[in-house]
PDB file of N, CA and C in Angstrom:
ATOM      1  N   UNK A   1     -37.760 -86.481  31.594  1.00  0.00           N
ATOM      2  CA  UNK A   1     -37.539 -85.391  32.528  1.00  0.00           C
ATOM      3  C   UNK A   1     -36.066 -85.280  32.893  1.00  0.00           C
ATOM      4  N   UNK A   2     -35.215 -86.269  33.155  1.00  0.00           N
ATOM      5  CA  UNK A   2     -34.292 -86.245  33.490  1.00  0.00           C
ATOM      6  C   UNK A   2     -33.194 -85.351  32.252  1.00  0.00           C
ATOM      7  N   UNK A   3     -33.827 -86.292  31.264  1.00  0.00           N
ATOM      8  CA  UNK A   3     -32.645 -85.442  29.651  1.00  0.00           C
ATOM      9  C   UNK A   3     -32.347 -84.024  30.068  1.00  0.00           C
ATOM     10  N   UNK A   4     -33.809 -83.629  30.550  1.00  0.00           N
ATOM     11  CA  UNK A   4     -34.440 -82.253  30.331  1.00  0.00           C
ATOM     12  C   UNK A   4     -33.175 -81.275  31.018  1.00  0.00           C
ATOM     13  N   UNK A   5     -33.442 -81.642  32.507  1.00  0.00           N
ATOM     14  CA  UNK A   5     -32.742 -81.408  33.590  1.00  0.00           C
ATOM     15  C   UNK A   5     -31.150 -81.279  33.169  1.00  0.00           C
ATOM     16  N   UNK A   6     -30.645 -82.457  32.470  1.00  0.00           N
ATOM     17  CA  UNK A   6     -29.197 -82.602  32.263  1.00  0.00           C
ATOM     18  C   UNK A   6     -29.017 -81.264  30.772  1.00  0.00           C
ATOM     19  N   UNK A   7     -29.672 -81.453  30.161  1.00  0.00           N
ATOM     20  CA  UNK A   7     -29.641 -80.528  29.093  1.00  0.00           C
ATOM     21  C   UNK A   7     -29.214 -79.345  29.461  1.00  0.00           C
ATOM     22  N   UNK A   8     -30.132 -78.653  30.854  1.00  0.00           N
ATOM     23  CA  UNK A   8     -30.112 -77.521  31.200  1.00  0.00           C
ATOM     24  C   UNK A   8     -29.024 -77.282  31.744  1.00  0.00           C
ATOM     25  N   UNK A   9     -28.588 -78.323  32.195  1.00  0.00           N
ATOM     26  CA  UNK A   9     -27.379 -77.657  33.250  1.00  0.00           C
ATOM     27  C   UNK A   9     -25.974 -78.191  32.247  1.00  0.00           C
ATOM     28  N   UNK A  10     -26.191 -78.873  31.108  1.00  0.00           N
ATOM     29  CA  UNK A  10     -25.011 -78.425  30.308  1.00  0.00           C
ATOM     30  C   UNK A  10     -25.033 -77.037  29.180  1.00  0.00           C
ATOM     31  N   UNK A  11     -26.423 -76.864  29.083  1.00  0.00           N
ATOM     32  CA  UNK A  11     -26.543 -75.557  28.198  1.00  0.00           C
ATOM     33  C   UNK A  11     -26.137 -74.067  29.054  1.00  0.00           C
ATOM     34  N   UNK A  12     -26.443 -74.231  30.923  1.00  0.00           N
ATOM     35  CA  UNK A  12     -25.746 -73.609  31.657  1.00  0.00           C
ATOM     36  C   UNK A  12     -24.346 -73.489  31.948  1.00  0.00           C
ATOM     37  N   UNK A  13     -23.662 -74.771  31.852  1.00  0.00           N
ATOM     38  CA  UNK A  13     -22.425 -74.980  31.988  1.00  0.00           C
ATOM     39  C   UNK A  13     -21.745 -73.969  30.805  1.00  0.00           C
ATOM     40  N   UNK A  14     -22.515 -74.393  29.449  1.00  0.00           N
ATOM     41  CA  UNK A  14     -22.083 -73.499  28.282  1.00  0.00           C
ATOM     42  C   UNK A  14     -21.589 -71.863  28.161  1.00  0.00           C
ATOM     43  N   UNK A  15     -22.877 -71.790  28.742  1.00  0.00           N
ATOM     44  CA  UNK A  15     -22.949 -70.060  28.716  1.00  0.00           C
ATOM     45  C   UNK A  15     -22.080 -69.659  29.964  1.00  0.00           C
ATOM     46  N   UNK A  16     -21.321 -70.123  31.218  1.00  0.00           N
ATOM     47  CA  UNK A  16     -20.720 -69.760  32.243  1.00  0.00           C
ATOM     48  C   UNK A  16     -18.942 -69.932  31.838  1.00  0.00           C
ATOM     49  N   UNK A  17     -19.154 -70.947  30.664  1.00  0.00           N
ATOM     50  CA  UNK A  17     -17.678 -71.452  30.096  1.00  0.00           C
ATOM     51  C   UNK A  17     -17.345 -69.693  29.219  1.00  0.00           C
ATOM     52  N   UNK A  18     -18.391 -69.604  28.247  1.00  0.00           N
ATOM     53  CA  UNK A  18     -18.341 -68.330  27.111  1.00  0.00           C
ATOM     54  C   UNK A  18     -17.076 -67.208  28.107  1.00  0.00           C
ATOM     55  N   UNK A  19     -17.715 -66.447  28.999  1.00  0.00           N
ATOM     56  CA  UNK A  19     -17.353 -65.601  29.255  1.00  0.00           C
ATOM     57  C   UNK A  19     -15.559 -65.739  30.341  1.00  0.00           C
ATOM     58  N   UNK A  20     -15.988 -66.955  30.655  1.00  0.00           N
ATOM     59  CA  UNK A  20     -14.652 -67.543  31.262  1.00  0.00           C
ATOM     60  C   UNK A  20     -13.316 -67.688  30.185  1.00  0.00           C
ATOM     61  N   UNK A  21     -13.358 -68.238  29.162  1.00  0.00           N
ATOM     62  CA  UNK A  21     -13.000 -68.459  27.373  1.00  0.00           C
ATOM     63  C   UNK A  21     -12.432 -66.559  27.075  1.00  0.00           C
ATOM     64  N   UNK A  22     -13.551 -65.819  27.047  1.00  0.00           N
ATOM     65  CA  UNK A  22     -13.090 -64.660  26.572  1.00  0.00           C
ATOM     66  C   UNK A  22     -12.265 -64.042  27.678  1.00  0.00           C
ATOM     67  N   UNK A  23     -12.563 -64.303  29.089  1.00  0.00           N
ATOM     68  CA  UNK A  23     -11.518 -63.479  30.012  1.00  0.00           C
ATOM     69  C   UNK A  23     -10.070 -64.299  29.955  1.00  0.00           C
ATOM     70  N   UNK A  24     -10.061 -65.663  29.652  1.00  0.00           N
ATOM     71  CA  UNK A  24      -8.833 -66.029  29.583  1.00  0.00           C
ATOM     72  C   UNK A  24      -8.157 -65.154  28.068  1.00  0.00           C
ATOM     73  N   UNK A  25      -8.743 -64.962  26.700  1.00  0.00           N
ATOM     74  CA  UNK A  25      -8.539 -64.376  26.023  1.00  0.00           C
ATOM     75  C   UNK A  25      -8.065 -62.963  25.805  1.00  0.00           C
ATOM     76  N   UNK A  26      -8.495 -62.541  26.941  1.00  0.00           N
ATOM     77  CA  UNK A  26      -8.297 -60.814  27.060  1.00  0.00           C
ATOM     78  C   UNK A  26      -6.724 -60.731  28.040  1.00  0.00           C
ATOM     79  N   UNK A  27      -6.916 -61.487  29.066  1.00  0.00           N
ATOM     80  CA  UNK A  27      -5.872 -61.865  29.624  1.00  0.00           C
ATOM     81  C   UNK A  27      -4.651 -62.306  28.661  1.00  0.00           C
ATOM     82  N   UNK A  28      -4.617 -63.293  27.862  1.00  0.00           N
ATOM     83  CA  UNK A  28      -3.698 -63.861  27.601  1.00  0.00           C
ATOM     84  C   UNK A  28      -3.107 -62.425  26.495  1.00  0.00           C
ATOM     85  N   UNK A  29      -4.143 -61.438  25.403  1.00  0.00           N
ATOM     86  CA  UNK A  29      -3.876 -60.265  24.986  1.00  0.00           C
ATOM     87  C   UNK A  29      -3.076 -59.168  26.279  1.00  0.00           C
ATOM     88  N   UNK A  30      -3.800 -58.339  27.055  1.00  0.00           N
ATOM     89  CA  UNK A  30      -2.734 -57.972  28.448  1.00  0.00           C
ATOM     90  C   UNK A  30      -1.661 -58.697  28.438  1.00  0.00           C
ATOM     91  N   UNK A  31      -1.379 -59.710  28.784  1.00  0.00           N
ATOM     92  CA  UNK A  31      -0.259 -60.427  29.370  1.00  0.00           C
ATOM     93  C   UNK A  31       1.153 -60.006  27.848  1.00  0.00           C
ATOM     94  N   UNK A  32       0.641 -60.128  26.648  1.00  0.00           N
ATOM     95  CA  UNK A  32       1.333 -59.957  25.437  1.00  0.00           C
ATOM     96  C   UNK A  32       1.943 -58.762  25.808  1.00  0.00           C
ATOM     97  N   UNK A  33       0.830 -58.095  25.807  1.00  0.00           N
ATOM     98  CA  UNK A  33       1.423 -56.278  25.510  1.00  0.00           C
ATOM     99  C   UNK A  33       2.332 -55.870  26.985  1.00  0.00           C
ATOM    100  N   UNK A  34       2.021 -56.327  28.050  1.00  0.00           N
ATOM    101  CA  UNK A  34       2.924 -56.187  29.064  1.00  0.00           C
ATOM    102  C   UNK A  34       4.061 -56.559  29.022  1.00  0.00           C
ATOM    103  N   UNK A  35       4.328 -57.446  28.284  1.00  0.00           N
ATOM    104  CA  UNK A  35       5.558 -57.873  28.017  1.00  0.00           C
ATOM    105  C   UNK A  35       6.539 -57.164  26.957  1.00  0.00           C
ATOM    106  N   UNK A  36       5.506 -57.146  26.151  1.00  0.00           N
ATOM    107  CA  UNK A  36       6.680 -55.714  24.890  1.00  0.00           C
ATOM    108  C   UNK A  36       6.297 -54.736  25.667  1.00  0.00           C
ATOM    109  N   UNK A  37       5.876 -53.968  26.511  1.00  0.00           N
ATOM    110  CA  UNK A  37       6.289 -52.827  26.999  1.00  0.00           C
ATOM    111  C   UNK A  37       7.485 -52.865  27.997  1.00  0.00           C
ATOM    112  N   UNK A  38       7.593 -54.179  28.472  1.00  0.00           N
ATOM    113  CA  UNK A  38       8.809 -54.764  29.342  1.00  0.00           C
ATOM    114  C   UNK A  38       9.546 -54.320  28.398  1.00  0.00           C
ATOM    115  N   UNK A  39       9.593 -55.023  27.534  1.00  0.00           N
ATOM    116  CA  UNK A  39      11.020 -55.496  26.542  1.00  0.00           C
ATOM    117  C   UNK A  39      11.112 -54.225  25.696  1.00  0.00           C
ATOM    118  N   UNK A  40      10.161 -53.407  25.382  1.00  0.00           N
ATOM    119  CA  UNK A  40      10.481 -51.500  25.127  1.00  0.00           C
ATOM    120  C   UNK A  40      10.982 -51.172  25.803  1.00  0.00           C
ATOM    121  N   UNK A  41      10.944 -51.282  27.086  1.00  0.00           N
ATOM    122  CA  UNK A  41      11.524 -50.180  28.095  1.00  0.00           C
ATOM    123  C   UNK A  41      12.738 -50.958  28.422  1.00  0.00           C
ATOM    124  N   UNK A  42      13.378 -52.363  28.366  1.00  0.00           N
ATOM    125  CA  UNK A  42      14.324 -52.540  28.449  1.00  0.00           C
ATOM    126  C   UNK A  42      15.364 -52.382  27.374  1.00  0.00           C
ATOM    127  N   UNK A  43      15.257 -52.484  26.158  1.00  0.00           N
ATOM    128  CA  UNK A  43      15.769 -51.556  25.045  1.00  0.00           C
ATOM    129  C   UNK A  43      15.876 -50.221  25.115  1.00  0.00           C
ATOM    130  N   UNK A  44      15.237 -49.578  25.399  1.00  0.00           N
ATOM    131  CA  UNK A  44      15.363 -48.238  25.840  1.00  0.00           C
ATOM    132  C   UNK A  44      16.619 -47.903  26.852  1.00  0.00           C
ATOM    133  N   UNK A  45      16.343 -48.448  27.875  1.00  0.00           N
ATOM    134  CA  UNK A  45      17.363 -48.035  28.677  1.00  0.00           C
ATOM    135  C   UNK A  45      18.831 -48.696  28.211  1.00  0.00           C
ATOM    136  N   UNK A  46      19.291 -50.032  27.506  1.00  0.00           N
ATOM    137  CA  UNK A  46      20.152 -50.257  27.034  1.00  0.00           C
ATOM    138  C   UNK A  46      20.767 -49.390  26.251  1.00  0.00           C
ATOM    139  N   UNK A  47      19.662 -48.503  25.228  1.00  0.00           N
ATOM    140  CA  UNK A  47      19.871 -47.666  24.159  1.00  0.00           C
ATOM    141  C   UNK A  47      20.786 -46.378  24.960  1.00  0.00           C
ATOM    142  N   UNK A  48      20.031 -46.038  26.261  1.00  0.00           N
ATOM    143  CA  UNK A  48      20.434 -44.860  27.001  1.00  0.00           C
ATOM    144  C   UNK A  48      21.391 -45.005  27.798  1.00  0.00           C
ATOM    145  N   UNK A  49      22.023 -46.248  28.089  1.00  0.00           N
ATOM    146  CA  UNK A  49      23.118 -46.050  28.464  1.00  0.00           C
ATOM    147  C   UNK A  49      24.262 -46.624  28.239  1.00  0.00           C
ATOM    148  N   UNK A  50      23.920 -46.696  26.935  1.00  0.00           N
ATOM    149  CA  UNK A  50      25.376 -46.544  25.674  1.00  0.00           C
ATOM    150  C   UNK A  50      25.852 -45.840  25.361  1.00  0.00           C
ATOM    151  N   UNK A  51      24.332 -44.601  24.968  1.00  0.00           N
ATOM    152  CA  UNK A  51      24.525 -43.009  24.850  1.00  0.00           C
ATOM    153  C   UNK A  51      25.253 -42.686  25.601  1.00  0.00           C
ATOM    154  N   UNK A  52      25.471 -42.911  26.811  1.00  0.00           N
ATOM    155  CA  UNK A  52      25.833 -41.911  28.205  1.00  0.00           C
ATOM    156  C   UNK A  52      27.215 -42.906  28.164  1.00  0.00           C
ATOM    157  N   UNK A  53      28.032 -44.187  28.104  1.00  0.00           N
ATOM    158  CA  UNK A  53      29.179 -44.098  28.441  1.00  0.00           C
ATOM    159  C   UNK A  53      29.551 -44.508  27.267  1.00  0.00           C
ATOM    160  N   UNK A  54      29.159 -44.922  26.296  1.00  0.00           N
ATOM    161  CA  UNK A  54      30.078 -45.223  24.862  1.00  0.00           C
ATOM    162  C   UNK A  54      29.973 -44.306  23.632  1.00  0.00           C
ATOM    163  N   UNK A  55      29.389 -43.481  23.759  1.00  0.00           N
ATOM    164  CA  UNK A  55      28.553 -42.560  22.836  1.00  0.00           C
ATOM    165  C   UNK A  55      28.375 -43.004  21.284  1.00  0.00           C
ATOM    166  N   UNK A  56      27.858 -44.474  22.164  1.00  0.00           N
ATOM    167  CA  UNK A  56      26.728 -45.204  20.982  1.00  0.00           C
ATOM    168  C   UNK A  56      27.924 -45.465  19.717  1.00  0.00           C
ATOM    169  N   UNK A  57      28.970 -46.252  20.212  1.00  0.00           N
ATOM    170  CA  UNK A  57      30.061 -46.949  18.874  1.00  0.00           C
ATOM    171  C   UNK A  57      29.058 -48.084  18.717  1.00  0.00           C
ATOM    172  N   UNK A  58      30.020 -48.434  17.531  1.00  0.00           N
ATOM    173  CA  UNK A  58      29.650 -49.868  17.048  1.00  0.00           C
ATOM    174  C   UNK A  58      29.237 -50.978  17.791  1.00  0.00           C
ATOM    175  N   UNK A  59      30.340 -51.228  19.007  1.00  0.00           N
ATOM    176  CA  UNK A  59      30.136 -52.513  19.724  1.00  0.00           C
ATOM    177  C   UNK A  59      29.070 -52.725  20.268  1.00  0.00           C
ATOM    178  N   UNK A  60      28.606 -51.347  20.987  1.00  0.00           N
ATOM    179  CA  UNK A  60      27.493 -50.987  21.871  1.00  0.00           C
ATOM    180  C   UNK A  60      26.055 -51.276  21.083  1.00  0.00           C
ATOM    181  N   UNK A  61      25.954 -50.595  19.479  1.00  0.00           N
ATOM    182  CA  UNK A  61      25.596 -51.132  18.745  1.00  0.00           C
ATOM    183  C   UNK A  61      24.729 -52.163  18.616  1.00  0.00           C
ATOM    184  N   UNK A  62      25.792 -53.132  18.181  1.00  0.00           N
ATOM    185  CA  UNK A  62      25.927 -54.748  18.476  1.00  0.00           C
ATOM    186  C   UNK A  62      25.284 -55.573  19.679  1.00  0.00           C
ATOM    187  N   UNK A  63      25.433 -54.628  20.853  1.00  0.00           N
ATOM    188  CA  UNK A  63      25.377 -55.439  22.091  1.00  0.00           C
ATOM    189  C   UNK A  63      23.561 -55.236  22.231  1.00  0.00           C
ATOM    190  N   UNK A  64      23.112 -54.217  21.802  1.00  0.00           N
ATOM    191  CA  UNK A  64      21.546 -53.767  21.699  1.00  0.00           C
ATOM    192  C   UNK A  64      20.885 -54.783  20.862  1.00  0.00           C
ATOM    193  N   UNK A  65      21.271 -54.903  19.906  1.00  0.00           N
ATOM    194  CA  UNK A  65      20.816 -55.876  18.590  1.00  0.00           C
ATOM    195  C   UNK A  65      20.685 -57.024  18.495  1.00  0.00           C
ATOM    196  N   UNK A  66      22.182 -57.775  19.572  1.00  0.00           N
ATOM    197  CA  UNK A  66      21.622 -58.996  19.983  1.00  0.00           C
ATOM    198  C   UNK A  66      21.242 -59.247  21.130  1.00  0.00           C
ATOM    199  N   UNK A  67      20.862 -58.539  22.649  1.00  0.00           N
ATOM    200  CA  UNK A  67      20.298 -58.650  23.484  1.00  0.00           C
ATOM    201  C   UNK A  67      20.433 -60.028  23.882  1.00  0.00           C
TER     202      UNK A  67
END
């Protein structure tokens, strides 16, 4: 009886882990893409305001590329 009991509440433990496992998973996906949309939009604006006081020479260029 006892096995029984312990069985259950690790085959419970199981199924409460599953969905915990995939939300850390979905999360850790979000967390990715938030970050290249960071790092898009901070390229972007580097891009735009090179345009606006260097009108995008070489150096400026350079300075985008290696961030």
């Amino acid at each position: 009886m006892k096995s029984v009991v312990c069985s259950g509440l690790g085959a419970r433990l199981a199924q409460e882990d599953g969905p915990r496992r995939r939300n850390e998973a979905v999360q850790k996906v979000v967390d990715e893409r938030r970050k290249t949309v960071h790092n898009l939009a901070s390229l972007l604006l580097k891009t735009q305001r090179c345009w606006e006081t260097e009108g995008f020479s070489q150096t400026c260029s350079l300075k985008i590329n290696s961030r």
